[in-house]
PDB file of N, CA and C in Angstrom:
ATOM      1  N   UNK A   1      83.163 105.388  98.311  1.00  0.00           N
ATOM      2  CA  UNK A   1      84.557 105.111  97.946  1.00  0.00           C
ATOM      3  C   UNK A   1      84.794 103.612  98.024  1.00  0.00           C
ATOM      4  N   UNK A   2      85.138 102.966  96.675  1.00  0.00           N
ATOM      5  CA  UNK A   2      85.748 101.680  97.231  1.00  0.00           C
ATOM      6  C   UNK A   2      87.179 101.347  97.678  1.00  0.00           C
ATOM      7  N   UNK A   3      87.190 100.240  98.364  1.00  0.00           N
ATOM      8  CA  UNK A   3      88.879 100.589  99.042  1.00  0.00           C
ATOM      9  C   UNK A   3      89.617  99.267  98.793  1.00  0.00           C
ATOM     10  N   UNK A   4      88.755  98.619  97.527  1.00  0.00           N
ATOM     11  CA  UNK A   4      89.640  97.243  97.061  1.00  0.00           C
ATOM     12  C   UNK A   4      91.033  97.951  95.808  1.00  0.00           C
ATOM     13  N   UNK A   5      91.968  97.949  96.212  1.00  0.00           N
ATOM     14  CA  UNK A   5      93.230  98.160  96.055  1.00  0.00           C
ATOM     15  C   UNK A   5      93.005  97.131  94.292  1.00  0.00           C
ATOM     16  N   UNK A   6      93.210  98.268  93.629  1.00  0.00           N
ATOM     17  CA  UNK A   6      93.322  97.484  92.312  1.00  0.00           C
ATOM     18  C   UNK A   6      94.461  97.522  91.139  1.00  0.00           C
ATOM     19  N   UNK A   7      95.368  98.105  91.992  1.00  0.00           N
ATOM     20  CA  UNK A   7      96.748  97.749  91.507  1.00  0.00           C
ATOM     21  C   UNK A   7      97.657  98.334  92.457  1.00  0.00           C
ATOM     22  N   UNK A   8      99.157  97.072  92.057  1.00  0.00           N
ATOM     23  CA  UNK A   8     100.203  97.653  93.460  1.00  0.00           C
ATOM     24  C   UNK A   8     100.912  97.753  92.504  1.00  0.00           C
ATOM     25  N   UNK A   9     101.783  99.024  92.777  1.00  0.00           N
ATOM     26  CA  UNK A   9     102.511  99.618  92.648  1.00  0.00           C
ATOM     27  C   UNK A   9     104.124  99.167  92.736  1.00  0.00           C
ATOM     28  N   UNK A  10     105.116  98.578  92.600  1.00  0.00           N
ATOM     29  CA  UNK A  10     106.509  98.662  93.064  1.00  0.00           C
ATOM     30  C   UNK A  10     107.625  99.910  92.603  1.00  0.00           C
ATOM     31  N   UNK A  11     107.603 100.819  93.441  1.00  0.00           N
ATOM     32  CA  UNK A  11     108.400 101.650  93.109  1.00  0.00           C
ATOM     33  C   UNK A  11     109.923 101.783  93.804  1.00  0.00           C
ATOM     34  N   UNK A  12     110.764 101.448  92.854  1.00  0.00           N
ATOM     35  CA  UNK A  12     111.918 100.707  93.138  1.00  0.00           C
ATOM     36  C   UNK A  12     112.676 101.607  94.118  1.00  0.00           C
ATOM     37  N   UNK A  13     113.142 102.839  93.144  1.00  0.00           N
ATOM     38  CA  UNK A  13     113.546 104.058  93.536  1.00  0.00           C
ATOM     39  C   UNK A  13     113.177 104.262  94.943  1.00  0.00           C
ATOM     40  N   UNK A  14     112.264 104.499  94.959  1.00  0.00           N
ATOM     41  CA  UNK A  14     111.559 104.955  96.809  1.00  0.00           C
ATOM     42  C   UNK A  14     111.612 103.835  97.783  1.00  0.00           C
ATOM     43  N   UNK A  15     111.667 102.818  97.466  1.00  0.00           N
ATOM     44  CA  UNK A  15     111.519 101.518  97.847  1.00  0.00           C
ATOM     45  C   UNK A  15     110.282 101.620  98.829  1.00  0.00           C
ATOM     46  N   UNK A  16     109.415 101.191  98.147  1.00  0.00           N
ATOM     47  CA  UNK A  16     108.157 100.949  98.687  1.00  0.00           C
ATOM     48  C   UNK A  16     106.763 100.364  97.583  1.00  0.00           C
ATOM     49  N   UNK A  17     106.270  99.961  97.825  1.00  0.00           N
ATOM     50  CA  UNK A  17     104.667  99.375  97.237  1.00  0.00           C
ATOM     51  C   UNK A  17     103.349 100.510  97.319  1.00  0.00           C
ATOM     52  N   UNK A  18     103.167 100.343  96.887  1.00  0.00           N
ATOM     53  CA  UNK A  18     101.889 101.625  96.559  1.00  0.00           C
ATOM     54  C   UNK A  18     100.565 100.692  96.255  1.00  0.00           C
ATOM     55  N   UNK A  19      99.193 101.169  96.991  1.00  0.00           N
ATOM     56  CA  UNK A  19      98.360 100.378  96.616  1.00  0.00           C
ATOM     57  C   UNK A  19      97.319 101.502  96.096  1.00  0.00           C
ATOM     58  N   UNK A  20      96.860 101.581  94.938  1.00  0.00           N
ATOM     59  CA  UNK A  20      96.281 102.587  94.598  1.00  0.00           C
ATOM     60  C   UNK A  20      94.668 102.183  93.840  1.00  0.00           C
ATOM     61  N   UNK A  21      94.038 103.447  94.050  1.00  0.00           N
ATOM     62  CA  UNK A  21      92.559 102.390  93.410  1.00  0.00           C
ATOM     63  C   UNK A  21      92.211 103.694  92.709  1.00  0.00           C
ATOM     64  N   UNK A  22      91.733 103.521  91.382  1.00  0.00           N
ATOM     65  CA  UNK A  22      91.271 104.999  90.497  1.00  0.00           C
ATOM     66  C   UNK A  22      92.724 105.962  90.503  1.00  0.00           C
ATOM     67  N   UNK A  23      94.134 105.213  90.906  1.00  0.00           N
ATOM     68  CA  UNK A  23      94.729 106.434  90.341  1.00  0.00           C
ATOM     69  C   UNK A  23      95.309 106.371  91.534  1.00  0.00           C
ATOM     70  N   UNK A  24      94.743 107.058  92.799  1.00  0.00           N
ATOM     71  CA  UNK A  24      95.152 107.207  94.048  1.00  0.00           C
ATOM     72  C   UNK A  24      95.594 106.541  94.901  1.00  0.00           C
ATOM     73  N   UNK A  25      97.002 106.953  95.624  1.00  0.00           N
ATOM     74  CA  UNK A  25      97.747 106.034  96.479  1.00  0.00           C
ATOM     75  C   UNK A  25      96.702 105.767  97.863  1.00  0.00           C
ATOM     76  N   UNK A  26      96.717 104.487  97.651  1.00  0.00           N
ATOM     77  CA  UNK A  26      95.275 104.638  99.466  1.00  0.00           C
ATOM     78  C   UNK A  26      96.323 103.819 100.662  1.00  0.00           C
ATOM     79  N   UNK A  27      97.214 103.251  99.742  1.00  0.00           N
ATOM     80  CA  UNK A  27      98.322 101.968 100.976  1.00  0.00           C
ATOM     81  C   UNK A  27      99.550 102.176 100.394  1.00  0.00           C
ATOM     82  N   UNK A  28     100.890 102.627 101.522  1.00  0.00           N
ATOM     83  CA  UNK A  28     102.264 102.146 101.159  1.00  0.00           C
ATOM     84  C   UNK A  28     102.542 101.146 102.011  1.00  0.00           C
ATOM     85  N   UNK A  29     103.787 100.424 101.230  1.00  0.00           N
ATOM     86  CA  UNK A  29     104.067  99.680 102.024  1.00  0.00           C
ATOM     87  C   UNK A  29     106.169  99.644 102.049  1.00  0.00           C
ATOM     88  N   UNK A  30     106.525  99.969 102.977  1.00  0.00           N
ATOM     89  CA  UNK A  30     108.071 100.535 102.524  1.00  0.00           C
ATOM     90  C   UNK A  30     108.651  99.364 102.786  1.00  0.00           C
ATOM     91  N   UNK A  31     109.615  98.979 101.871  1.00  0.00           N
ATOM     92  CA  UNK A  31     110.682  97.811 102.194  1.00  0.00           C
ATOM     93  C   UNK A  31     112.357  98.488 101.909  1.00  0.00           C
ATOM     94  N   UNK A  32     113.168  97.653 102.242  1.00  0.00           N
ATOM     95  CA  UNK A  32     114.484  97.881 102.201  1.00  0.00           C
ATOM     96  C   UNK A  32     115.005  96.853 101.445  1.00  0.00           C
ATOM     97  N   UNK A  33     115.708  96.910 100.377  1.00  0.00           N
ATOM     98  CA  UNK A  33     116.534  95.807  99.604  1.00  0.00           C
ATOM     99  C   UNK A  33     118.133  96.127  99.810  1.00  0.00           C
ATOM    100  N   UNK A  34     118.051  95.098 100.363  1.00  0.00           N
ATOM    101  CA  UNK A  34     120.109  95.158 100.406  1.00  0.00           C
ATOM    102  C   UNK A  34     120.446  93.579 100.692  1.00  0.00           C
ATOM    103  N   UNK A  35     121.694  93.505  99.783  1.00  0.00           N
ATOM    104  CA  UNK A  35     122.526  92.193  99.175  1.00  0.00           C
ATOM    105  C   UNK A  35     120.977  91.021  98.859  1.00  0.00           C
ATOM    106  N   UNK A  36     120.243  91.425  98.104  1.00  0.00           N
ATOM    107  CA  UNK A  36     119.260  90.686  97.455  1.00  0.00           C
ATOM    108  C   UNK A  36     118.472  90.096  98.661  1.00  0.00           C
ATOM    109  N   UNK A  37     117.928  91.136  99.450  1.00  0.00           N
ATOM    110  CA  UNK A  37     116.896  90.599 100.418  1.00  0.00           C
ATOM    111  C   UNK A  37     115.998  91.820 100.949  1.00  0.00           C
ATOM    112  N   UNK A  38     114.917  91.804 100.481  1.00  0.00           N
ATOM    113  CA  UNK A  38     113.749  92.833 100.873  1.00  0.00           C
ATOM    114  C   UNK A  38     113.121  92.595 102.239  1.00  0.00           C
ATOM    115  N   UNK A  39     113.822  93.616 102.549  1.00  0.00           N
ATOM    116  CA  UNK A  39     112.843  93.479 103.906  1.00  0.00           C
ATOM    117  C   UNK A  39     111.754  94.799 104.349  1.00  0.00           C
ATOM    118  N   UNK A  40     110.475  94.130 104.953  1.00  0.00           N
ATOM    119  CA  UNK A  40     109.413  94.776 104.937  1.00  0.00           C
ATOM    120  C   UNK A  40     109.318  95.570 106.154  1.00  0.00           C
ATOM    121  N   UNK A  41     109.164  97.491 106.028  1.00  0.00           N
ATOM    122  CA  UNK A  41     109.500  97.652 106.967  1.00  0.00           C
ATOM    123  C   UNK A  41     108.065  98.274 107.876  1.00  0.00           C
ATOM    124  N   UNK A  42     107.266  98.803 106.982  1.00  0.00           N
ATOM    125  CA  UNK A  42     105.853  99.377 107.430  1.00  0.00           C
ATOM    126  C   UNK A  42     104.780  99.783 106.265  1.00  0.00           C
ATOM    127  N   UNK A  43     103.251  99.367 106.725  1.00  0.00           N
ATOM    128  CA  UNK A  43     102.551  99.822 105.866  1.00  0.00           C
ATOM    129  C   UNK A  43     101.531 100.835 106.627  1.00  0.00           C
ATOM    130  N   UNK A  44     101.169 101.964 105.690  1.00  0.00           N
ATOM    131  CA  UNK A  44     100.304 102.696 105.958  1.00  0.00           C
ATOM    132  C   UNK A  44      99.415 102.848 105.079  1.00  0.00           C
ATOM    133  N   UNK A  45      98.245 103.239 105.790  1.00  0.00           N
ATOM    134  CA  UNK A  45      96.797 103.322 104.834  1.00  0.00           C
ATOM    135  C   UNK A  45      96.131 104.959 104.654  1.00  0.00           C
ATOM    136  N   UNK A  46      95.757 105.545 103.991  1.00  0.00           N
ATOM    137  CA  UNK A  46      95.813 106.542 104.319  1.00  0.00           C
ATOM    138  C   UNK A  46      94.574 106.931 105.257  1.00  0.00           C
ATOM    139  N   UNK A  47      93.916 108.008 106.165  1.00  0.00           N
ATOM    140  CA  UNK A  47      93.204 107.961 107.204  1.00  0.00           C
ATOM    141  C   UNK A  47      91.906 107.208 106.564  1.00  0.00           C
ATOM    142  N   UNK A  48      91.094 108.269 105.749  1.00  0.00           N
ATOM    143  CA  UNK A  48      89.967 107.581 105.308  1.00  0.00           C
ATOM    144  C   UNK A  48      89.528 106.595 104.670  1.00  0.00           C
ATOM    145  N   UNK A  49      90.523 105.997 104.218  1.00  0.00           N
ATOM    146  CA  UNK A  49      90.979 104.644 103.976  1.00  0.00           C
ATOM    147  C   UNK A  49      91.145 103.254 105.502  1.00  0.00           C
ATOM    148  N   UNK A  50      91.184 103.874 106.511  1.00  0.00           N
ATOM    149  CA  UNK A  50      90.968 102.658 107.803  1.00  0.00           C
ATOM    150  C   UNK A  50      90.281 102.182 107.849  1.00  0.00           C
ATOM    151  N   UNK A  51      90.299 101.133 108.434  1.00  0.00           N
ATOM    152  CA  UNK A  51      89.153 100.369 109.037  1.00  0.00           C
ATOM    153  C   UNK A  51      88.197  98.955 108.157  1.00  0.00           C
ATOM    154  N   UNK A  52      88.704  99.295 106.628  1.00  0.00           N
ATOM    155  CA  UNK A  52      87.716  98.947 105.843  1.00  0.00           C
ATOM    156  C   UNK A  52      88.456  97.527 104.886  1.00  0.00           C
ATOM    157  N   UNK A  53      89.633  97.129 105.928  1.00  0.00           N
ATOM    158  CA  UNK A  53      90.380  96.222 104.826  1.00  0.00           C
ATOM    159  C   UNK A  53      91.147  96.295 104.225  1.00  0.00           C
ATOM    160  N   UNK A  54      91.953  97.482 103.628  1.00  0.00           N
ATOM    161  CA  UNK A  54      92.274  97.859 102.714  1.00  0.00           C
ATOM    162  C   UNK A  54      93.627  97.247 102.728  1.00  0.00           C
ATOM    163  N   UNK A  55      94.143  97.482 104.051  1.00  0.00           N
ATOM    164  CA  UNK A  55      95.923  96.989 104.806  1.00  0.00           C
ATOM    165  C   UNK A  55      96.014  95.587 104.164  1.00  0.00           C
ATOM    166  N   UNK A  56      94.596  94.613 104.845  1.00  0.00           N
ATOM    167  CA  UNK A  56      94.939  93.538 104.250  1.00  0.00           C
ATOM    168  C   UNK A  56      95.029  93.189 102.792  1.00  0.00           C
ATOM    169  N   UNK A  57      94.127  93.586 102.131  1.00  0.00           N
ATOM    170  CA  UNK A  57      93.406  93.577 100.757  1.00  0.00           C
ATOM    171  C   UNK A  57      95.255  93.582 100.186  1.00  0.00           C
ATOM    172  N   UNK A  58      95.558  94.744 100.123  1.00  0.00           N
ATOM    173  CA  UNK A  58      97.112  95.386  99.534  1.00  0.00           C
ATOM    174  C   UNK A  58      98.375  94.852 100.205  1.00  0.00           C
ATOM    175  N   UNK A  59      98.653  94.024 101.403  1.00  0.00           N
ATOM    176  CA  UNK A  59      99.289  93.208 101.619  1.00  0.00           C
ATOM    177  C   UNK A  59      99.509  91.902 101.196  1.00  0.00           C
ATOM    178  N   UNK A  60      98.077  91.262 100.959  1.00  0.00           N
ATOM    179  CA  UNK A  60      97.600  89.846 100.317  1.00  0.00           C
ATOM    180  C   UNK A  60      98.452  90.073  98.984  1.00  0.00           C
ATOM    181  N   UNK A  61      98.246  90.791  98.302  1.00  0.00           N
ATOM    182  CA  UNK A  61      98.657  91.692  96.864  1.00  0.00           C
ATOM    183  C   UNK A  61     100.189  91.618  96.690  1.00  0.00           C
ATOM    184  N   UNK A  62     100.998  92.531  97.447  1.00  0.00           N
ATOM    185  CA  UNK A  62     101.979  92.307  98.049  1.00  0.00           C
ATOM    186  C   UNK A  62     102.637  90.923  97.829  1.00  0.00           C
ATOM    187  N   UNK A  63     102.137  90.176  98.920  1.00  0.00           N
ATOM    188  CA  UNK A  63     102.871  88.582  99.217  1.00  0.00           C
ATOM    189  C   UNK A  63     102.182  87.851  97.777  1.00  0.00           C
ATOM    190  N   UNK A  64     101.510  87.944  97.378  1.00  0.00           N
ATOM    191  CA  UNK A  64     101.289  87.492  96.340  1.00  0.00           C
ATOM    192  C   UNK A  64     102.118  87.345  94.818  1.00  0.00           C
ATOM    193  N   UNK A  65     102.444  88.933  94.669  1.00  0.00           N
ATOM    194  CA  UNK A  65     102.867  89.455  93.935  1.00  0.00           C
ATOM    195  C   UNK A  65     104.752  88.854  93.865  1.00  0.00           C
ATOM    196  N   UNK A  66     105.010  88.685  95.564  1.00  0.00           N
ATOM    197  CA  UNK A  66     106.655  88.067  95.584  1.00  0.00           C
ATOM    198  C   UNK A  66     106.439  86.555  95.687  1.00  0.00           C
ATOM    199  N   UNK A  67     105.517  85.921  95.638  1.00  0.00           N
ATOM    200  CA  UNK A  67     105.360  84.669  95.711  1.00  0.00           C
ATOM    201  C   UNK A  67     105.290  84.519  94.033  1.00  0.00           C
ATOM    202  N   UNK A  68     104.727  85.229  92.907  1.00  0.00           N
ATOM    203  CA  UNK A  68     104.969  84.888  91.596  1.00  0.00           C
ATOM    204  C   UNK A  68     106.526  85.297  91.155  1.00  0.00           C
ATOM    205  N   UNK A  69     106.888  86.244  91.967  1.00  0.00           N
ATOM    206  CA  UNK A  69     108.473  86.068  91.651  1.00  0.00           C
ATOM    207  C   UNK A  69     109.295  85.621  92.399  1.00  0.00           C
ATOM    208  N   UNK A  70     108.797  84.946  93.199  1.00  0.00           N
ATOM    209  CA  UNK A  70     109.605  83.347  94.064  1.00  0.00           C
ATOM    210  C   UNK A  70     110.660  84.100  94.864  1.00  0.00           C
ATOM    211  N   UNK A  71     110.477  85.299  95.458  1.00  0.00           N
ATOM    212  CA  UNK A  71     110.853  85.745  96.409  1.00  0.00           C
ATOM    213  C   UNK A  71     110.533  85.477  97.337  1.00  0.00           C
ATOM    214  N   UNK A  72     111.681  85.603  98.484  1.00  0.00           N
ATOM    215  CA  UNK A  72     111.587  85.989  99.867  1.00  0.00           C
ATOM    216  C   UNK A  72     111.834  86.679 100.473  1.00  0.00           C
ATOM    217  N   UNK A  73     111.115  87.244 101.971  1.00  0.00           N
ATOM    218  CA  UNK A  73     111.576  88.585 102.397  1.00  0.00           C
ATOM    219  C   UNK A  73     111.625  88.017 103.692  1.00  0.00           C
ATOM    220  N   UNK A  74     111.770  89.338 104.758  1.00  0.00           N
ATOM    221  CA  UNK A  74     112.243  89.596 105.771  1.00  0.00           C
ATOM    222  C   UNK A  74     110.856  90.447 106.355  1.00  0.00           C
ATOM    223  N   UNK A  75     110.762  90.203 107.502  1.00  0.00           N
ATOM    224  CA  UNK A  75     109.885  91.276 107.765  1.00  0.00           C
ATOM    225  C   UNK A  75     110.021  91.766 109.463  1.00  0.00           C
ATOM    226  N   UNK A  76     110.126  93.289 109.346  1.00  0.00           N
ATOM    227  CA  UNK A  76     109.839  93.878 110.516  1.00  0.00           C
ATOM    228  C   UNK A  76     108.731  95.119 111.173  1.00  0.00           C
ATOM    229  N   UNK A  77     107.843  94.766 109.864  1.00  0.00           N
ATOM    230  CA  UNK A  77     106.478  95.725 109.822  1.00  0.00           C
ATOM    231  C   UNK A  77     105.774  94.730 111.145  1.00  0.00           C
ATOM    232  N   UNK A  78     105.002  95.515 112.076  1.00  0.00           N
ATOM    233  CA  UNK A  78     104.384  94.985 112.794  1.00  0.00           C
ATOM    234  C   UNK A  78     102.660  94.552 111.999  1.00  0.00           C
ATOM    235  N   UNK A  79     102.585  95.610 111.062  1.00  0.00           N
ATOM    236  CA  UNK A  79     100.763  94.671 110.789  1.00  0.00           C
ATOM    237  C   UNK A  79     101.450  93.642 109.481  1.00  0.00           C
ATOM    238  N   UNK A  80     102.347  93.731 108.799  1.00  0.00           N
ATOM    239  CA  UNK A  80     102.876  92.201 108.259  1.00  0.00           C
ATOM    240  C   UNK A  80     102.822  91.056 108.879  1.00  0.00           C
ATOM    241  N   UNK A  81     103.595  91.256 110.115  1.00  0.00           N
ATOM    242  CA  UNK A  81     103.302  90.086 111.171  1.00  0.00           C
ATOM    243  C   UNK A  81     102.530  89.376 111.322  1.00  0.00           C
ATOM    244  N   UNK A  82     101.546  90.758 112.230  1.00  0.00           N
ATOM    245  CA  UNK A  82      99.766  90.386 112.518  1.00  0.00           C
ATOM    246  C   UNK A  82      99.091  89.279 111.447  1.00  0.00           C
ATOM    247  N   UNK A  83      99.479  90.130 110.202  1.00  0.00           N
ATOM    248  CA  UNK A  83      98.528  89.428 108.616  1.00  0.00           C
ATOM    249  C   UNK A  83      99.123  88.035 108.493  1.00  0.00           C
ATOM    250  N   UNK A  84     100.648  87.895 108.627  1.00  0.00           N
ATOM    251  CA  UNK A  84     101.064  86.487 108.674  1.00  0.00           C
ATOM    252  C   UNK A  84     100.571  85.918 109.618  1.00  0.00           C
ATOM    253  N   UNK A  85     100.436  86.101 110.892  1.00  0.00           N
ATOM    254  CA  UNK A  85     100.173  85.231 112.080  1.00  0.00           C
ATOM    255  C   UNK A  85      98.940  84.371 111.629  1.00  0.00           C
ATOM    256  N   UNK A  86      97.979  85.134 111.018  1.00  0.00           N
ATOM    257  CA  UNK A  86      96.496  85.225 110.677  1.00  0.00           C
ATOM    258  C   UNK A  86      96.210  84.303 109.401  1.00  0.00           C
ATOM    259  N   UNK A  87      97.724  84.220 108.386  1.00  0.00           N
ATOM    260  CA  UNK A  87      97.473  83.640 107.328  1.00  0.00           C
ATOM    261  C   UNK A  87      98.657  83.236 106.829  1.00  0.00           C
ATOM    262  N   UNK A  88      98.643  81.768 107.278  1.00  0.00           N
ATOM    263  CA  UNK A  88      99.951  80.993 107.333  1.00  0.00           C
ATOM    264  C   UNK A  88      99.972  80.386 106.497  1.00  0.00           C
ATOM    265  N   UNK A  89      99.327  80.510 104.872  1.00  0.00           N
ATOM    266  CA  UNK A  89      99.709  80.159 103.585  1.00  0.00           C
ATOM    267  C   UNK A  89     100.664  80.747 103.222  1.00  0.00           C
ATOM    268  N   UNK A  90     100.919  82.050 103.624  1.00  0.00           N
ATOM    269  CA  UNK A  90     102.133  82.816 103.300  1.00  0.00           C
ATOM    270  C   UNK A  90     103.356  82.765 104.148  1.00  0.00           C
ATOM    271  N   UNK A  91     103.348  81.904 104.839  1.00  0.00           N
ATOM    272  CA  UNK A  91     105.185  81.575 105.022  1.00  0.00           C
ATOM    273  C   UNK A  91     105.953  81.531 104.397  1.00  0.00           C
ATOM    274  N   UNK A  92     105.649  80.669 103.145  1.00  0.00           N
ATOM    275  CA  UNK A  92     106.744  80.127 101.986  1.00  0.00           C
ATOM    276  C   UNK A  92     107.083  81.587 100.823  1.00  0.00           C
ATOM    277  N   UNK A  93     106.271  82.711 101.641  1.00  0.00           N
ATOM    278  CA  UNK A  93     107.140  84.076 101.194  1.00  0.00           C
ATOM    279  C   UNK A  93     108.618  84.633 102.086  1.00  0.00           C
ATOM    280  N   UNK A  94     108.367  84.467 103.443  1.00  0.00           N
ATOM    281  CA  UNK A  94     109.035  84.534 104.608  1.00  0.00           C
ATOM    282  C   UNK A  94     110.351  83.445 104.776  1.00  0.00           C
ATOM    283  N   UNK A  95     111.278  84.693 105.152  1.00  0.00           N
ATOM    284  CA  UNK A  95     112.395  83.307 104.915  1.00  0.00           C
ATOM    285  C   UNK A  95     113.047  83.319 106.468  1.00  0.00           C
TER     286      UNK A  95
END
């Protein structure tokens, strides 16, 4: 199985990110939008999907993805954190 996340998902409605590879959801990631500010609230991977990267892989994706639309968010996901602490190119997503 590979677990490089090869497209994310934004599904508005549900409010959350989907990281899916061949089709299949392997990472969500749920946010909250209210008065034009997304905030990030948790991501999950699915079990057999741990261990292997995947959180980061589809988070990178993620901040990436609001950094081409010059967004900023909020965050109260604890492995968001972690991944920021770890990779402080992505502040200038973080407001």
């Amino acid at each position: 199985m590979t677990t490089d996340i090869v497209e994310v998902v934004d599904d508005a409605d549900a409010e959350q990110y989907l990281g899916l590879v061949g089709g299949e959801t392997l990472a969500r990631l749920d946010y909250q939008e209210r008065d034009g500010v997304r905030t990030l609230l948790h991501t999950e991977v699915v079990p057999r999907a741990r261990g292997r990267g995947v959180a980061a892989a589809f988070v990178r994706q993620v901040l990436d993805g609001l950094r081409r639309e010059s967004r900023t968010v909020a965050v109260v996901c604890p492995y968001v954190t972690k991944f920021l602490a770890r990779h402080p190119e992505y502040r200038d997503v973080v407001r």
